[in-house]
Protein backbone atom coordinates (compact mmCIF):
# COMPACT_ATOMS: atom_id res chain seq x y z
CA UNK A 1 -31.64 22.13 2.20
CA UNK A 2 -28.50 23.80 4.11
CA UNK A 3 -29.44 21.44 7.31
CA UNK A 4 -29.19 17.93 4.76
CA UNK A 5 -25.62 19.55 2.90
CA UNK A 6 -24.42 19.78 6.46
CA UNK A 7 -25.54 16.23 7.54
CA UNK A 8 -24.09 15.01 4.29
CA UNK A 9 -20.61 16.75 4.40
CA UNK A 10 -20.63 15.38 7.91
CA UNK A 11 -20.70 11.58 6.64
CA UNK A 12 -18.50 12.54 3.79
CA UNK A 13 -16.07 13.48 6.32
CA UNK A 14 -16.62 10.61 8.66
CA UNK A 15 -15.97 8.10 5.60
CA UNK A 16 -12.55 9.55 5.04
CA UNK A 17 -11.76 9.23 8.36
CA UNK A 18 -12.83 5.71 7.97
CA UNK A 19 -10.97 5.10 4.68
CA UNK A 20 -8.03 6.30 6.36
CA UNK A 21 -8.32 4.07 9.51
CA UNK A 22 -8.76 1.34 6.84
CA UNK A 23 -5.61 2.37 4.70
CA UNK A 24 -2.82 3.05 8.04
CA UNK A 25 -4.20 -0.80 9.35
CA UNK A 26 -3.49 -2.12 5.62
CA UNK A 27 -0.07 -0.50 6.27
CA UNK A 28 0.29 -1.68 9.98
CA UNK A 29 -0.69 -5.37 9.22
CA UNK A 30 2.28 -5.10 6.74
CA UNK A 31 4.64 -4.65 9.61
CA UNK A 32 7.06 -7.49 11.16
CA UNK A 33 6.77 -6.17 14.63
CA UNK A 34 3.26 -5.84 14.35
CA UNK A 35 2.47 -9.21 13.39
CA UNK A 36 5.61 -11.35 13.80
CA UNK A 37 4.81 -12.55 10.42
CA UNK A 38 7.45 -11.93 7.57
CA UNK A 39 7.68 -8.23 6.10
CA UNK A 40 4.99 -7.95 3.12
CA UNK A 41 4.13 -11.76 3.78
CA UNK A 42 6.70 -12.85 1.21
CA UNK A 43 8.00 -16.56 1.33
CA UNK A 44 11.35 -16.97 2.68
CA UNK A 45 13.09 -17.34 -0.59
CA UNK A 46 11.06 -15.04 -2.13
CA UNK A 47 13.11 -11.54 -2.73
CA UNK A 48 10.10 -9.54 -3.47
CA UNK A 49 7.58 -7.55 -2.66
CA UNK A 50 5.04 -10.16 -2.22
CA UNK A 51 1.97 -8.06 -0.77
CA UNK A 52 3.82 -4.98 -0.58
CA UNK A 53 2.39 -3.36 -3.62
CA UNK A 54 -1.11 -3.74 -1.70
CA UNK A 55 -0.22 -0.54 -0.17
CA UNK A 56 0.21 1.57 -2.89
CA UNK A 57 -4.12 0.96 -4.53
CA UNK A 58 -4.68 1.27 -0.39
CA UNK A 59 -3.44 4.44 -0.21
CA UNK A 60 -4.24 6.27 -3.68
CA UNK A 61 -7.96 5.32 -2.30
CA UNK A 62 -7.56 7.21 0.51
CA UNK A 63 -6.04 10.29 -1.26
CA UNK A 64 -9.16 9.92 -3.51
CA UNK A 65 -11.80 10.03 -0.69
CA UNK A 66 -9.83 12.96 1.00
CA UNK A 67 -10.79 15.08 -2.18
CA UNK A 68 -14.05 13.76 -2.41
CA UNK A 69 -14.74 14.63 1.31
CA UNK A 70 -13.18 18.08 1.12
CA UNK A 71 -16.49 20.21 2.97
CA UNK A 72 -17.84 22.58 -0.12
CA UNK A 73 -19.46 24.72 2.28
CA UNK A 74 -16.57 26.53 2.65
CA UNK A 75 -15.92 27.40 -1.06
CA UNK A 76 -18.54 29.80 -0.90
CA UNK A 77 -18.04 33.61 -0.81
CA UNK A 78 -20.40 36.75 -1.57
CA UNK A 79 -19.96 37.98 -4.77
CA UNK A 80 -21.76 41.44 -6.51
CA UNK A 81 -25.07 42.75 -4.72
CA UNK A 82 -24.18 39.87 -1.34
CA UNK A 83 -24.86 37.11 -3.99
């Protein structure tokens, strides 16, 4: 079974990585120099946020897979007898 828990941590990690590359483009397509489009795609009369809060769900996601993906095989540690 160790050989599968490896293989699975593995992807676990791999999909934060991903959910991170995901999150930091949400963040990037946000930005006026990036995209030469208005910051946060608001209207020009509009004085909000527009899609700025988009950000926020983007990145509480990614904190969430980042705990999810934390490896467990190295919360293990001998205890009475090598056990």
């Amino acid at each position: 079974m160790l050989p599968v828990a490896v293989r699975l941590e593995r992807l676990s990690l791999a999909l934060a990585r991903l959910s991170q590359a995901i999150a930091m483009q949400i963040i990037r397509f946000e930005n006026p120099e990036t995209t030469h489009l208005r910051r946060f795609l608001a209207a020009p009369d509009n004085g909000g946020h527009a899609f700025g809060a988009i950000q926020k769900p983007a990145v509480a996601l990614l904190a969430e897979n980042r705990q999810l993906a934390m490896p467990v095989s190295l919360d293990t540690a001998p205890m009475a007898g090598g056990i």
